[in-house]
PDB file of N, CA and C in Angstrom:
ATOM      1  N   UNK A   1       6.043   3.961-122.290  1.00  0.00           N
ATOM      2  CA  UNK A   1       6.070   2.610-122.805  1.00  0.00           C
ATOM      3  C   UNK A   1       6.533   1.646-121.718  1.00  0.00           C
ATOM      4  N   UNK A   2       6.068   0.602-121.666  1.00  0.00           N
ATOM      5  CA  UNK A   2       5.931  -0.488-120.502  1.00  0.00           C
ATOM      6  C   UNK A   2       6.634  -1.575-121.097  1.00  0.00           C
ATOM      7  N   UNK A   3       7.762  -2.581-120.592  1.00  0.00           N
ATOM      8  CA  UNK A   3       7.896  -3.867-121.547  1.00  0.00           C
ATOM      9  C   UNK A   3       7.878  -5.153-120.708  1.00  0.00           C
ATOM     10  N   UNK A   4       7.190  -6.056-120.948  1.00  0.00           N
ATOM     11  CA  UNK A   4       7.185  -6.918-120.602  1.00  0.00           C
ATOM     12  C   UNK A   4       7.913  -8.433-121.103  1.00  0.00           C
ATOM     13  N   UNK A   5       8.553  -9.256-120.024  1.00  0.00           N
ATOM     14  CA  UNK A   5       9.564 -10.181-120.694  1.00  0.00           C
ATOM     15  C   UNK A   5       8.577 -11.352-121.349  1.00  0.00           C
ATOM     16  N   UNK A   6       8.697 -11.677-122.138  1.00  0.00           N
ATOM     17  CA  UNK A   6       7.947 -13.080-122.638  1.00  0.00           C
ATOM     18  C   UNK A   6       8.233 -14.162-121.765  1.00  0.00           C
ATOM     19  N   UNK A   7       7.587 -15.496-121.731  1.00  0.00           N
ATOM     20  CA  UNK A   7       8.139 -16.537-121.322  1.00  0.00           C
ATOM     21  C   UNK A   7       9.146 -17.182-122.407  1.00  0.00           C
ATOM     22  N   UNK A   8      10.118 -17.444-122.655  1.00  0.00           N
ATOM     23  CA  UNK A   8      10.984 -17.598-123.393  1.00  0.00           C
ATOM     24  C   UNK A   8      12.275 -18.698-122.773  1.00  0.00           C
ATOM     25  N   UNK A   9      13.189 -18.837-123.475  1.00  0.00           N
ATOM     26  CA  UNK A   9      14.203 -19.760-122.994  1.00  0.00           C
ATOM     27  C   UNK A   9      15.096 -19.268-123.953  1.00  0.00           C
ATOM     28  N   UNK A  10      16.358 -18.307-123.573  1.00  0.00           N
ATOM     29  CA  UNK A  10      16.880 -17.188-124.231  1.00  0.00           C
ATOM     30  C   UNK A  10      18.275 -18.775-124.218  1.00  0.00           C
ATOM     31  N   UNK A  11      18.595 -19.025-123.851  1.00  0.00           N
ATOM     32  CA  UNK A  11      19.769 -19.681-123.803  1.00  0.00           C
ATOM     33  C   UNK A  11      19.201 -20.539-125.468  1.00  0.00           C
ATOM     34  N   UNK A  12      17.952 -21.245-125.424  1.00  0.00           N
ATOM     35  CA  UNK A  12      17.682 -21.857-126.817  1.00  0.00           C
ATOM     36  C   UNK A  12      17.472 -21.641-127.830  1.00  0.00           C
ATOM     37  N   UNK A  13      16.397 -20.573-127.719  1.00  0.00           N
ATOM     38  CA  UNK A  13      17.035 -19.241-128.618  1.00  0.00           C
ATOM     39  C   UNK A  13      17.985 -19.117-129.374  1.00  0.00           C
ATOM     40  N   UNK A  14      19.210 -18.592-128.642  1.00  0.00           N
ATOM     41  CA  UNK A  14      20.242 -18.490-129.242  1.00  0.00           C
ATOM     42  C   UNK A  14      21.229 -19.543-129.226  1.00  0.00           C
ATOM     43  N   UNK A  15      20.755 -20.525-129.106  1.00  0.00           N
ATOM     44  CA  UNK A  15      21.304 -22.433-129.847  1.00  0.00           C
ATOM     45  C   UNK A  15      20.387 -22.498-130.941  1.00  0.00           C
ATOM     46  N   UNK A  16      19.236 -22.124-130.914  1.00  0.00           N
ATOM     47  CA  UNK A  16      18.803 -22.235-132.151  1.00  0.00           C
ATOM     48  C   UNK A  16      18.943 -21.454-133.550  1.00  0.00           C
ATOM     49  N   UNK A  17      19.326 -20.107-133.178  1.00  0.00           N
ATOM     50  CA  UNK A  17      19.634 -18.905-134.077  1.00  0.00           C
ATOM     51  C   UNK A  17      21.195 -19.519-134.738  1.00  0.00           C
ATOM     52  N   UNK A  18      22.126 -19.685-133.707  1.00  0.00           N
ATOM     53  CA  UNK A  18      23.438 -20.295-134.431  1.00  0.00           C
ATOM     54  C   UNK A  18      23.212 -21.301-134.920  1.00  0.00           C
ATOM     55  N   UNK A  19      22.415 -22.681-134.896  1.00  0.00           N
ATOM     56  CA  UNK A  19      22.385 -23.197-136.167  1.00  0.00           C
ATOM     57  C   UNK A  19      21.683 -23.149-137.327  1.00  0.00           C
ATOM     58  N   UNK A  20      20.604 -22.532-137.411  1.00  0.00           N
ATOM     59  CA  UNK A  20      20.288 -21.807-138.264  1.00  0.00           C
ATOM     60  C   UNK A  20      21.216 -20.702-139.226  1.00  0.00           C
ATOM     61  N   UNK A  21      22.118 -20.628-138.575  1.00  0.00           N
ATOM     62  CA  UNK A  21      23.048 -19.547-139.709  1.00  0.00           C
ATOM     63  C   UNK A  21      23.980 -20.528-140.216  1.00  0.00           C
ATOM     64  N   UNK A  22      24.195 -21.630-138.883  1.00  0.00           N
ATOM     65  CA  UNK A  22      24.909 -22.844-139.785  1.00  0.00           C
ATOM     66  C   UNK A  22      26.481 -22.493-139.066  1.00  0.00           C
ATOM     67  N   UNK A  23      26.469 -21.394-138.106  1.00  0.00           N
ATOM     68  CA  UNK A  23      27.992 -21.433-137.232  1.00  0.00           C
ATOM     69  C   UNK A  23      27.821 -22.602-136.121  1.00  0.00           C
ATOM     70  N   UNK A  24      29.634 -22.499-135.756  1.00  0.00           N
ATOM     71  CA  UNK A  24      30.150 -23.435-135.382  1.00  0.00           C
ATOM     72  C   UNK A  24      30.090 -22.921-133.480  1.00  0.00           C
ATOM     73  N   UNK A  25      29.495 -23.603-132.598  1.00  0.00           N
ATOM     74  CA  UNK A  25      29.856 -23.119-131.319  1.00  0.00           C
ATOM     75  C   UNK A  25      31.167 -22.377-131.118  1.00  0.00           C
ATOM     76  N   UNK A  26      32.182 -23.168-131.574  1.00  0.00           N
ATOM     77  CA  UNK A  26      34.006 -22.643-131.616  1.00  0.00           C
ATOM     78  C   UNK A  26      33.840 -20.837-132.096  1.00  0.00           C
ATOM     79  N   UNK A  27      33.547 -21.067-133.379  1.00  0.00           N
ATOM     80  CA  UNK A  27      33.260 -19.428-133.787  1.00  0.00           C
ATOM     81  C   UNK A  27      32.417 -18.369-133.067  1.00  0.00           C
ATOM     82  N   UNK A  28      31.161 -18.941-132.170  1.00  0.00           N
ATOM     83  CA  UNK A  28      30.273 -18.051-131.479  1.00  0.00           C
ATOM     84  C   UNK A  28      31.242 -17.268-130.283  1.00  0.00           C
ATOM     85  N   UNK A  29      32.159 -18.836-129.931  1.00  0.00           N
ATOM     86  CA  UNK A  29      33.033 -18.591-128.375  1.00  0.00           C
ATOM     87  C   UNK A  29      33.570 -17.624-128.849  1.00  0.00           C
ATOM     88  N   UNK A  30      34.433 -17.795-130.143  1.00  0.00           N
ATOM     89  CA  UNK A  30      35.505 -16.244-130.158  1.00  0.00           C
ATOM     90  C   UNK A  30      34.952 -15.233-131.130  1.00  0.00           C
ATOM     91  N   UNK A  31      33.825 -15.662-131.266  1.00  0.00           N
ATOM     92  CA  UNK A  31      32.767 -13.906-131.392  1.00  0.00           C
ATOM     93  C   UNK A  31      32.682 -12.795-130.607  1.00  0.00           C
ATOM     94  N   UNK A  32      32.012 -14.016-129.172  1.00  0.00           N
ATOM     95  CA  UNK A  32      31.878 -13.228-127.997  1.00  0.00           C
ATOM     96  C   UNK A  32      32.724 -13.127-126.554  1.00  0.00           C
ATOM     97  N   UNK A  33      34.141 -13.781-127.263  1.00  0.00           N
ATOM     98  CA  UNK A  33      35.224 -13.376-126.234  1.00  0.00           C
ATOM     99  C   UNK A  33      35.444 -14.514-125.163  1.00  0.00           C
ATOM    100  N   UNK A  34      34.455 -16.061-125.155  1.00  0.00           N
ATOM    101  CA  UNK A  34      34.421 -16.516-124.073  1.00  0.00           C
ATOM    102  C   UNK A  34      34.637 -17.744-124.458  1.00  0.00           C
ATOM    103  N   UNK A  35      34.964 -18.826-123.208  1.00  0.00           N
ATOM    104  CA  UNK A  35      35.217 -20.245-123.501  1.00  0.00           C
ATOM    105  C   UNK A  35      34.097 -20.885-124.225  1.00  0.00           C
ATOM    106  N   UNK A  36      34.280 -22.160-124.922  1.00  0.00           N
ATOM    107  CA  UNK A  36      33.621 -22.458-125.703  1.00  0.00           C
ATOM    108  C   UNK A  36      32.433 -23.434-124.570  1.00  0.00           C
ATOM    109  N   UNK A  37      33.048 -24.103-123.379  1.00  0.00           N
ATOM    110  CA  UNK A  37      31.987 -24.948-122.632  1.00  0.00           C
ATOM    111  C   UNK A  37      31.126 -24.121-122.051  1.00  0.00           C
ATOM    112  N   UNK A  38      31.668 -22.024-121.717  1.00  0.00           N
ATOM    113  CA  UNK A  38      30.346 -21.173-121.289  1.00  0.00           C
ATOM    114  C   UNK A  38      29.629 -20.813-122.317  1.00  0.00           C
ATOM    115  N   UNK A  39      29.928 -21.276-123.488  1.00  0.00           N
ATOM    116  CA  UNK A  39      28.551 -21.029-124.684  1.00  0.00           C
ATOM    117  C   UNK A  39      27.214 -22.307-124.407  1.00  0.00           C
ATOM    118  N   UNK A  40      28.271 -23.278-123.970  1.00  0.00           N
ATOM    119  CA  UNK A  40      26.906 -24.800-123.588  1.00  0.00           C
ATOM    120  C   UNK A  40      26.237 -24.148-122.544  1.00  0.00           C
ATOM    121  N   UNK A  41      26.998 -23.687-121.370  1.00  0.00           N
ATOM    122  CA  UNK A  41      26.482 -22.880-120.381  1.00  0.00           C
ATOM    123  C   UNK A  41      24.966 -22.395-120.329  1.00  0.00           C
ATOM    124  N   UNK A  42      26.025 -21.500-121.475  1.00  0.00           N
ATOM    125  CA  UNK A  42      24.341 -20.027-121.518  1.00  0.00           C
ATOM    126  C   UNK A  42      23.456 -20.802-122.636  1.00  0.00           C
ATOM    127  N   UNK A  43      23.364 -21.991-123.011  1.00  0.00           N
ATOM    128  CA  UNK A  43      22.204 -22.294-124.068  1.00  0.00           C
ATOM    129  C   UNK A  43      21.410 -23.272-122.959  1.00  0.00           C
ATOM    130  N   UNK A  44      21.961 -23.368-121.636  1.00  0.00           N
ATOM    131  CA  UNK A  44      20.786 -24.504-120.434  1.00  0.00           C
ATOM    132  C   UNK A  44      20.017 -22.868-119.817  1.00  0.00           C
ATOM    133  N   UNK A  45      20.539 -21.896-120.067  1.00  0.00           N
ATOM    134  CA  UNK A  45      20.022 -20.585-119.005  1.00  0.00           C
ATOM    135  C   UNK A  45      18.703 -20.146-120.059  1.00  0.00           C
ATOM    136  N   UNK A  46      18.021 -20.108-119.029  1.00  0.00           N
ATOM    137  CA  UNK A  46      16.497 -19.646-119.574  1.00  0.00           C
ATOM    138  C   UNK A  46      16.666 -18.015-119.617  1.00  0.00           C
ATOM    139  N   UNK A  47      17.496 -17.087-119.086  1.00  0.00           N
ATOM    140  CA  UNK A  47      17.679 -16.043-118.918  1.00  0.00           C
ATOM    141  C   UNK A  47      19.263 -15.665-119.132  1.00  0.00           C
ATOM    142  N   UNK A  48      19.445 -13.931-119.605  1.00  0.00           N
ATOM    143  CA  UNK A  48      20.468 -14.089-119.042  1.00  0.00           C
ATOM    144  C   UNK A  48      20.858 -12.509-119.493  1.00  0.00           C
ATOM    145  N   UNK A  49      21.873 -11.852-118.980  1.00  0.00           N
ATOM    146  CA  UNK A  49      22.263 -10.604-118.540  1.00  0.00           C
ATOM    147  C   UNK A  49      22.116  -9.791-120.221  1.00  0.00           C
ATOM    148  N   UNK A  50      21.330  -8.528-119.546  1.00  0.00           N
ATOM    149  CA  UNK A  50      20.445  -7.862-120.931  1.00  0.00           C
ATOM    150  C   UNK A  50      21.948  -7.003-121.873  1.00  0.00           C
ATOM    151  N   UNK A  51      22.899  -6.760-121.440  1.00  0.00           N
ATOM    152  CA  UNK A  51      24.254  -6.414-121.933  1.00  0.00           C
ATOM    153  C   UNK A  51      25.149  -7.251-122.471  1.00  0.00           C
ATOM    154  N   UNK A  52      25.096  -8.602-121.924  1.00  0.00           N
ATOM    155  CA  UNK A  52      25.576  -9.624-123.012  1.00  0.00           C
ATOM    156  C   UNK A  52      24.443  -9.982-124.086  1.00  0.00           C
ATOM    157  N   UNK A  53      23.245  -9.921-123.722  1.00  0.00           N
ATOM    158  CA  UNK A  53      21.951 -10.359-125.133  1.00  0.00           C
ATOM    159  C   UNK A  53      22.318  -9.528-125.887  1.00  0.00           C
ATOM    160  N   UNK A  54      22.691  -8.293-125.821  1.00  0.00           N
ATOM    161  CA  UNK A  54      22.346  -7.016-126.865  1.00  0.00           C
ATOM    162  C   UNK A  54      23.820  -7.431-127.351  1.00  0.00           C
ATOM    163  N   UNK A  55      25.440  -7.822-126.913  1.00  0.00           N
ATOM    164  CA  UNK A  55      26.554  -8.153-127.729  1.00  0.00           C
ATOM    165  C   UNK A  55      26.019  -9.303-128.591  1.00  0.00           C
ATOM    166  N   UNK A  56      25.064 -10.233-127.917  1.00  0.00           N
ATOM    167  CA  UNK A  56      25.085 -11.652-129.165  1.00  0.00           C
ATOM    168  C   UNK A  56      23.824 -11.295-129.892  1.00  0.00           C
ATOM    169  N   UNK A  57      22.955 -10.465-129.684  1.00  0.00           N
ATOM    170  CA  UNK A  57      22.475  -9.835-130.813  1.00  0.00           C
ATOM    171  C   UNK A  57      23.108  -9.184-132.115  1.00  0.00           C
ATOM    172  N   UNK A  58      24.125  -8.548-131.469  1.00  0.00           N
ATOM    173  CA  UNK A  58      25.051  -7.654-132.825  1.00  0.00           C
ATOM    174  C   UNK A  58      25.974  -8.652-133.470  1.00  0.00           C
ATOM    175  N   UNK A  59      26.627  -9.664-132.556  1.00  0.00           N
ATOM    176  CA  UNK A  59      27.218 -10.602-133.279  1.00  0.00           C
ATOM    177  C   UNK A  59      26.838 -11.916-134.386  1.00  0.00           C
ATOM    178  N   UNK A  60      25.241 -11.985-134.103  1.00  0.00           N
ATOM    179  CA  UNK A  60      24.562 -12.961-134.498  1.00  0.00           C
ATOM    180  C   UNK A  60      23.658 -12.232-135.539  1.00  0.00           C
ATOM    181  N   UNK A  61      23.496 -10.974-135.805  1.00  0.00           N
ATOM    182  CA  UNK A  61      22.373  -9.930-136.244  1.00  0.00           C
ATOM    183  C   UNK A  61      21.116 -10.428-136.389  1.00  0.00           C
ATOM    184  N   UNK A  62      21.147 -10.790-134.864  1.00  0.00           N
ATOM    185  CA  UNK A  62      19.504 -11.103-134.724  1.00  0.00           C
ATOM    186  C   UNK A  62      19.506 -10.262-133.437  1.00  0.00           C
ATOM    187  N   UNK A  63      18.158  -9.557-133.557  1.00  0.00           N
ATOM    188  CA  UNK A  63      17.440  -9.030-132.229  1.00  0.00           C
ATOM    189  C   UNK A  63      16.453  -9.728-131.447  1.00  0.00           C
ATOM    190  N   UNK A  64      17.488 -10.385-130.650  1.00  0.00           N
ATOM    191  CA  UNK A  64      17.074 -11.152-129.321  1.00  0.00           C
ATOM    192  C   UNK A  64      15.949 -10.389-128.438  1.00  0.00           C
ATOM    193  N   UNK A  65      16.226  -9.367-128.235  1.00  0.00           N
ATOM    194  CA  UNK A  65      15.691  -8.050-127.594  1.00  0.00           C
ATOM    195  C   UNK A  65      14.176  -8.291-127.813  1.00  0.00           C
ATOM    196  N   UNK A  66      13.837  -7.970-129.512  1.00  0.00           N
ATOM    197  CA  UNK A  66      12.675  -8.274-129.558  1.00  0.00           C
ATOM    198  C   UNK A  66      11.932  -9.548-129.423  1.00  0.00           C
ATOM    199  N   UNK A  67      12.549 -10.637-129.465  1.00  0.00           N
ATOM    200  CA  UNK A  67      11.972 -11.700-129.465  1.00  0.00           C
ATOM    201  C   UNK A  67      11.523 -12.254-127.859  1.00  0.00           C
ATOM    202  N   UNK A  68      11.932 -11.272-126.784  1.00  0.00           N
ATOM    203  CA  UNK A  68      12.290 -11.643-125.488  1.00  0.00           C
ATOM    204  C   UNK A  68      11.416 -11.089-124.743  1.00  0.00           C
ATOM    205  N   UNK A  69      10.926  -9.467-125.359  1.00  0.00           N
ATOM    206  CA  UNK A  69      10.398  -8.445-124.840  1.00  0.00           C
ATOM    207  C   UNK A  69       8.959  -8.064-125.654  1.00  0.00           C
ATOM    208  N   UNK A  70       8.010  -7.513-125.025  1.00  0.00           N
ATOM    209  CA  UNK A  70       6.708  -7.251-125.831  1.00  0.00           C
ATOM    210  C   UNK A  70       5.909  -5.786-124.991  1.00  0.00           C
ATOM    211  N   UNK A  71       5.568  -5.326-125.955  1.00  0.00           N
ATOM    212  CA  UNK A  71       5.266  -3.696-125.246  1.00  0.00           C
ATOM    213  C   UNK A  71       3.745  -4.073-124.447  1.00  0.00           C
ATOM    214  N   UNK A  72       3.412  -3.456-123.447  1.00  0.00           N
ATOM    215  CA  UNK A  72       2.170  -3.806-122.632  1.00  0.00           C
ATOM    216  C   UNK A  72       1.195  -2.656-122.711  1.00  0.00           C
TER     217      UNK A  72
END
């Protein structure tokens, strides 16, 4: 199996997934352990490290993974 990344914008993504559930940036920060201005951070990053996607996948219970990735 082969995977290929989509063109995507993973940082908006997941600005868009948290308001859609209707959380608060403040709550995402101490979901995932980090300051609240590196959550603004990672929502300008079009990309971003596949071991933190898969923590704000489990924290958000959305699979980022799939939405990012597509089998070739």
């Amino acid at each position: 199996m082969n995977f290929v990344m989509k063109d995507v914008h993973v940082g908006k993504m997941i600005q868009d997934e948290l308001n859609y559930q209707g959380r608060t940036v403040v709550w995402f920060a101490k979901a995932i352990y980090c300051e609240k201005s590196n959550v603004y951070k990672m929502f300008r990053r079009k990309s971003i490290d596949l071991a933190q996607l898969m923590k704000i996948s489990d924290v958000l219970g959305h699979n980022f993974l799939r939405d990012c990735y597509e089998e070739s």
